[in-house]
N, C-alpha and C. Protein backbone atom coordinates (compact mmCIF):
# COMPACT_ATOMS: atom_id res chain seq x y z
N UNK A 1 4.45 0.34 -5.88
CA UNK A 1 4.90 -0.24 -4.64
C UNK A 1 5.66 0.84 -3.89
N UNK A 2 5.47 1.25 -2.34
CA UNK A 2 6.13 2.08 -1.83
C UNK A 2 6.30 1.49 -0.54
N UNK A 3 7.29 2.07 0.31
CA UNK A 3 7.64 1.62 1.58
C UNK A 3 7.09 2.33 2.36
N UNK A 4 6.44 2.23 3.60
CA UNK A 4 5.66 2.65 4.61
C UNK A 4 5.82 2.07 5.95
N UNK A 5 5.04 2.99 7.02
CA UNK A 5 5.39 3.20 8.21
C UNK A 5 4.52 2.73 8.95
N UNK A 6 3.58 1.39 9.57
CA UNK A 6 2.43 1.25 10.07
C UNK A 6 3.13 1.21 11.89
N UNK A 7 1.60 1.60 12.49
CA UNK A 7 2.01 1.45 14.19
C UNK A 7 1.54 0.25 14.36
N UNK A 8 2.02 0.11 15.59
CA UNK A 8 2.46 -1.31 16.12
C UNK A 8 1.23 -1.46 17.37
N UNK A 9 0.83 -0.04 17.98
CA UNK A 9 -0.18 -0.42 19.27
C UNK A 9 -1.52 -0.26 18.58
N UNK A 10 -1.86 -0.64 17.54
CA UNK A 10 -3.21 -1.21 17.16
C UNK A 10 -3.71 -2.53 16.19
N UNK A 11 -5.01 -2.64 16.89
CA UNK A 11 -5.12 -4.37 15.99
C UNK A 11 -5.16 -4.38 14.79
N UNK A 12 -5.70 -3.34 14.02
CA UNK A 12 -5.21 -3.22 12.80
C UNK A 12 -3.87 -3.46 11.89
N UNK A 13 -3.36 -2.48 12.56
CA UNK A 13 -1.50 -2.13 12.08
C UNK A 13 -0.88 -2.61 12.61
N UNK A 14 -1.08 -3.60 13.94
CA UNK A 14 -0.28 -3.89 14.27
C UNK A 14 0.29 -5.57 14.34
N UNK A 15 0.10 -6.63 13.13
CA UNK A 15 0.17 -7.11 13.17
C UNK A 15 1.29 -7.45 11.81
N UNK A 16 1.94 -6.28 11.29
CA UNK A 16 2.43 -5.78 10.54
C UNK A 16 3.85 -5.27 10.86
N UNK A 17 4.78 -5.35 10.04
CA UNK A 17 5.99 -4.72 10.87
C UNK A 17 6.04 -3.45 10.72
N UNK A 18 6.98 -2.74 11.47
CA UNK A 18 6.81 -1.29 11.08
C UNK A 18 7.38 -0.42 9.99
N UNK A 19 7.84 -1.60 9.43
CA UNK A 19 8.30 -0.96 7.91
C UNK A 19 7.36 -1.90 6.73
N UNK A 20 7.05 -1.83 6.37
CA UNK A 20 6.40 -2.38 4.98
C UNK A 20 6.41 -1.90 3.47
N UNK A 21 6.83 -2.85 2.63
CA UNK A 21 6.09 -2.65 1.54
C UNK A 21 4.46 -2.76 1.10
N UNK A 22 3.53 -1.33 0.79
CA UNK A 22 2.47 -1.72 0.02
C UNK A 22 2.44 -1.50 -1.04
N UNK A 23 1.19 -2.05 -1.55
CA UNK A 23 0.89 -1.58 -3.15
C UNK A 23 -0.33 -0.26 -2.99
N UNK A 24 -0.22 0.40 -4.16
CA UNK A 24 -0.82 1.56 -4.28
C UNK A 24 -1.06 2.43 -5.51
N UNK A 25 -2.35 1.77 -6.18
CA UNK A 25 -2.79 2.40 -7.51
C UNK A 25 -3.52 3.94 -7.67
N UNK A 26 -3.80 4.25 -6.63
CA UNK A 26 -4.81 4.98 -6.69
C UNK A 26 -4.45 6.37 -6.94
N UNK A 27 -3.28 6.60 -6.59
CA UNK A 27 -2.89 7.99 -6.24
C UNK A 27 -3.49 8.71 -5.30
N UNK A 28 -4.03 8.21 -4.43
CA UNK A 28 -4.68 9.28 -3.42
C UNK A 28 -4.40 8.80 -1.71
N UNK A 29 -4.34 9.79 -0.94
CA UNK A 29 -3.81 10.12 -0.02
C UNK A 29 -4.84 10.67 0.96
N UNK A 30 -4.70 10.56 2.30
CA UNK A 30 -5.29 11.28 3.27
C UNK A 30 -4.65 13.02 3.81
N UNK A 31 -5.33 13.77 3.59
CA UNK A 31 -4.62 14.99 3.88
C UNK A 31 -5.21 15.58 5.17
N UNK A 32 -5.64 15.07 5.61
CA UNK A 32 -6.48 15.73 6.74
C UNK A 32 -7.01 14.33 8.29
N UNK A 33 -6.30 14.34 9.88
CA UNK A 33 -6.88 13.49 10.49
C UNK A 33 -7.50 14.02 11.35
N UNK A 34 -9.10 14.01 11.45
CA UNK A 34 -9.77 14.53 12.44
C UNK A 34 -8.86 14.43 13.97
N UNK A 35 -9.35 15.20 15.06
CA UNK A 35 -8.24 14.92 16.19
C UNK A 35 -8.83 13.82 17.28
N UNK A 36 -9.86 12.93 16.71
CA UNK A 36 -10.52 12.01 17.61
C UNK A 36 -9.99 10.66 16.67
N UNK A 37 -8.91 10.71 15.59
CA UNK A 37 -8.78 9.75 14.44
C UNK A 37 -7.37 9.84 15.22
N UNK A 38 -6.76 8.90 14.51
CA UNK A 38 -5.04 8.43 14.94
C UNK A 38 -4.58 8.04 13.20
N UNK A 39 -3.11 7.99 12.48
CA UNK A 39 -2.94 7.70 11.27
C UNK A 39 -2.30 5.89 11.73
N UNK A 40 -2.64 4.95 10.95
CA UNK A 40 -2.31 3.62 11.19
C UNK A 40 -1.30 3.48 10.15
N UNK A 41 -1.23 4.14 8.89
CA UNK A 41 -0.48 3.83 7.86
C UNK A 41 0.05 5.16 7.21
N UNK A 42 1.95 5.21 7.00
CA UNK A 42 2.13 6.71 6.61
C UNK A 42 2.96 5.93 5.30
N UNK A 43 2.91 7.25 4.50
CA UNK A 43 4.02 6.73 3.62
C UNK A 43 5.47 7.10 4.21
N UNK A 44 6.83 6.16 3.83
CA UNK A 44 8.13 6.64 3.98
C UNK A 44 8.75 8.17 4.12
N UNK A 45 9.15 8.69 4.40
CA UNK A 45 9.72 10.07 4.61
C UNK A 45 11.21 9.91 3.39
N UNK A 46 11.59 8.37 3.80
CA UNK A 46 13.10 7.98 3.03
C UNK A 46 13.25 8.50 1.31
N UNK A 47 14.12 8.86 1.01
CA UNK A 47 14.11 8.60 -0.02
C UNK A 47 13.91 8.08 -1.35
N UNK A 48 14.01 6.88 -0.82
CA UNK A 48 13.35 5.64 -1.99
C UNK A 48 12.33 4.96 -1.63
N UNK A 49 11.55 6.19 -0.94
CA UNK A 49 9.87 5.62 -0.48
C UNK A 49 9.14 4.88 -1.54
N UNK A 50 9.53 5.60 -2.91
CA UNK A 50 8.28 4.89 -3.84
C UNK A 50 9.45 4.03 -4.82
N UNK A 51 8.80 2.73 -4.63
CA UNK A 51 10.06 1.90 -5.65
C UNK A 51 9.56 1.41 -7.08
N UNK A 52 8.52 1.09 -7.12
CA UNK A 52 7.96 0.62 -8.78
C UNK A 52 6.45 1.11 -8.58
N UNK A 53 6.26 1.57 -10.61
CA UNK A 53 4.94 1.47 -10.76
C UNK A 53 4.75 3.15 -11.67
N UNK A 54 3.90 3.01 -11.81
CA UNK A 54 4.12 4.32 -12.88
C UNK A 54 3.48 5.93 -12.23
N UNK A 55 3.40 6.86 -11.44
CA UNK A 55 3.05 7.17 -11.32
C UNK A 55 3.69 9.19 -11.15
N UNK A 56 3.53 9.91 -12.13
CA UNK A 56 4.30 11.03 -12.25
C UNK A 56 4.05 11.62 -11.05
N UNK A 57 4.95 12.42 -10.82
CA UNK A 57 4.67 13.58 -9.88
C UNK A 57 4.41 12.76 -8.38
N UNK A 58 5.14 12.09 -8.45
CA UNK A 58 5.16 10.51 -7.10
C UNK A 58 5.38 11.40 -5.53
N UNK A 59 6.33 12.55 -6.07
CA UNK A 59 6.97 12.96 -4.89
C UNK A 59 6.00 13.30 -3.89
N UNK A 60 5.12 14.27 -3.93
CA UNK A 60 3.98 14.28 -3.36
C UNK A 60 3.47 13.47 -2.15
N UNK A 61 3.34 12.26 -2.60
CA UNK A 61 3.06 11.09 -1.51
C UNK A 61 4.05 10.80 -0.63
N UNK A 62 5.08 11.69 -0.46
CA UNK A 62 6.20 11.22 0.50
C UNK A 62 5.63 11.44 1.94
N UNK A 63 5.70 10.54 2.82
CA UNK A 63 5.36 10.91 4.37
C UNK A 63 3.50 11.15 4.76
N UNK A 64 3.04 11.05 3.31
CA UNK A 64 1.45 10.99 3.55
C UNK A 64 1.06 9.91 4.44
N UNK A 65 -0.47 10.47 4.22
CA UNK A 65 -1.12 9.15 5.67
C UNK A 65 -2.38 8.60 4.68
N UNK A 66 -1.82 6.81 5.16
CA UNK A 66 -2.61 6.04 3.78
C UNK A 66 -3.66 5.54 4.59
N UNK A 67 -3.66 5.01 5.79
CA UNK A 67 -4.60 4.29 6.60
C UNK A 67 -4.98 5.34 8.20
N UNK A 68 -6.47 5.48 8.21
CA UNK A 68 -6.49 6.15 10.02
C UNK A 68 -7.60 5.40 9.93
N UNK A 69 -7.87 5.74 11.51
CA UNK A 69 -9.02 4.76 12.55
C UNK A 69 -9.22 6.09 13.49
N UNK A 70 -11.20 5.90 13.59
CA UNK A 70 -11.03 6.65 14.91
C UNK A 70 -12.28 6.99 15.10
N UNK A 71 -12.97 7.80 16.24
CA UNK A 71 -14.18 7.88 16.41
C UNK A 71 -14.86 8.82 15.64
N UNK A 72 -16.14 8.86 15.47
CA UNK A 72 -16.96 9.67 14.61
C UNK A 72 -17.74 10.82 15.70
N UNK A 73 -17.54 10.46 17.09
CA UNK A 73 -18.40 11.39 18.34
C UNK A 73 -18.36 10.09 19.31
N UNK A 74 -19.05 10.95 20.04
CA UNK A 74 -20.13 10.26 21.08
C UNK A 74 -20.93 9.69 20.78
N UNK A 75 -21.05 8.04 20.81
CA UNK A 75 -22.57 7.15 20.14
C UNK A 75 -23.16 7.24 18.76
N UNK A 76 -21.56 7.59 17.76
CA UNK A 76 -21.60 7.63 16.51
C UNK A 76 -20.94 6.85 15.79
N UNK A 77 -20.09 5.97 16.62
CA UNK A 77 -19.84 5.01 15.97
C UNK A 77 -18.10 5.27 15.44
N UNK A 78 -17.31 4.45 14.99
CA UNK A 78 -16.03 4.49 14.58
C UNK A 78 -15.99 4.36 13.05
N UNK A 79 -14.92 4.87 12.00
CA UNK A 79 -14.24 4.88 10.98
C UNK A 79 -12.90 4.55 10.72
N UNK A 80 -12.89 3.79 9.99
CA UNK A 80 -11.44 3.20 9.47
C UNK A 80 -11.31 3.71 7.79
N UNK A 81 -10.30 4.84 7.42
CA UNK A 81 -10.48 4.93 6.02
C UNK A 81 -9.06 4.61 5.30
N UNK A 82 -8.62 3.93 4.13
CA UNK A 82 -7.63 3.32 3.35
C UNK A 82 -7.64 4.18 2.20
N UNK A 83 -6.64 4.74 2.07
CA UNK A 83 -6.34 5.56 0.87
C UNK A 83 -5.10 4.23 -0.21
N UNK A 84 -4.90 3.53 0.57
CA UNK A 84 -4.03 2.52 -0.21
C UNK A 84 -5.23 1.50 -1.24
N UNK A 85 -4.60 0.16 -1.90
CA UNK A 85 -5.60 -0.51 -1.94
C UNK A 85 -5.44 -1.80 -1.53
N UNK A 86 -6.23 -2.13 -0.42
CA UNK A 86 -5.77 -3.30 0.41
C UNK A 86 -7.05 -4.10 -0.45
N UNK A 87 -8.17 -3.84 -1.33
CA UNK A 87 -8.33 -5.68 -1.97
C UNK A 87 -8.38 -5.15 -3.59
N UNK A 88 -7.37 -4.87 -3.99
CA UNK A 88 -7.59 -4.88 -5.49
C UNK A 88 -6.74 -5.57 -5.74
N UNK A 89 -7.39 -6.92 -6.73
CA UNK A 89 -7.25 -7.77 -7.44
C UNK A 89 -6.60 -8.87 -6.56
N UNK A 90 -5.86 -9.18 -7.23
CA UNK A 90 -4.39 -10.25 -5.56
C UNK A 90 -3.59 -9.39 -6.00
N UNK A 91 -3.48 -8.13 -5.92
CA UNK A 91 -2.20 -7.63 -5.68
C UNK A 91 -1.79 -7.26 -4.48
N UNK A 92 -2.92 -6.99 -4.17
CA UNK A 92 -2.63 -6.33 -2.66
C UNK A 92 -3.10 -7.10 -1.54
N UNK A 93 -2.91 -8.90 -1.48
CA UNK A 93 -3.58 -9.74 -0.55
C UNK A 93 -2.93 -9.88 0.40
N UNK A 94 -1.65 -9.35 0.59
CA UNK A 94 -1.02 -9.16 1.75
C UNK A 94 -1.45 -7.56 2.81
N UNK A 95 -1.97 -6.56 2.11
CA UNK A 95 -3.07 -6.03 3.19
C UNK A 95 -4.48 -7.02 3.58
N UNK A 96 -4.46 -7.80 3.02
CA UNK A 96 -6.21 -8.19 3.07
C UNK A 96 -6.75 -8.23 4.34
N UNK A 97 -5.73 -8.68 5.15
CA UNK A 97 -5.84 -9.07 6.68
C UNK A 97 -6.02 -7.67 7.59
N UNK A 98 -5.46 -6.28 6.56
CA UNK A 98 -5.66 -5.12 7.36
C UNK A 98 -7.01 -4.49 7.25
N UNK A 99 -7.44 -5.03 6.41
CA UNK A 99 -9.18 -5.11 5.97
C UNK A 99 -9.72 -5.36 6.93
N UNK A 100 -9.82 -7.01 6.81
CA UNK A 100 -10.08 -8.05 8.02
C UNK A 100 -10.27 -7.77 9.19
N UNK A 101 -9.00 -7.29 9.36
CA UNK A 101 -8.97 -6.32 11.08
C UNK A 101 -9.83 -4.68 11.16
N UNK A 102 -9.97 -4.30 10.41
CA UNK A 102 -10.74 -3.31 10.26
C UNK A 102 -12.08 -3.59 11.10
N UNK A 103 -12.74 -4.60 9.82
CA UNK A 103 -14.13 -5.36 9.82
C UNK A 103 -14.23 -5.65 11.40
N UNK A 104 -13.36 -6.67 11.72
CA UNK A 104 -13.73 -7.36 13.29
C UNK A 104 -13.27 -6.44 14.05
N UNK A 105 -12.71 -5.48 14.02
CA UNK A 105 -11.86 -4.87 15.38
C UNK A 105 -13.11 -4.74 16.01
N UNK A 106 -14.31 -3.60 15.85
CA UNK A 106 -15.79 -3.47 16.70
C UNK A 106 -16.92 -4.15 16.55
């Protein structure tokens, strides 16, 4: 479980406050946002960004980017990619809706 930073001017993220707790098994992270992409979901910068769960060498993920959205070109269509895990198991059914919004936004 870590605390995170979602924006507020998209339908995705923004139905979300701008602080959140998610869940996050995966260990993996976005390191790279194309410049036609925007980040929807960062991890905490704070201190006690990461609060439970087992994961060594945690520090790493401080201030990373878990969720972006954004175009692929001209008449190529859009991408939404989740480095968090918004449907594993019911743990994480309080992203489900950031799924959801993914799916319908186009």
């Amino acid at each position: 479980m870590i605390r995170a930073n979602l924006i507020q001017n998209h339908v995705i993220s923004g139905p979300y406050n701008n602080e959140e707790l998610l869940y996050i098994a995966t260990g993996s992270w976005i390191t790279q946002i194309p410049e036609t992409a925007r980040a929807l979901a960062k991890v905490s910068t704070a201190n006690d960004f990461y609060l439970a769960g087992w994961w060594p060498g945690n520090e790493g993920l401080r201030g990373q980017t878990l969720a972006m959205t954004g175009s692929l070109g001209e008449n190529k269509g859009n991408i939404t990619l989740f480095a968090n895990d918004v449907a594993h198991k019911a743990h994480a059914q309080f992203t489900y809706r950031m799924l959801a919004n993914a799916i319908f936004n186009k």
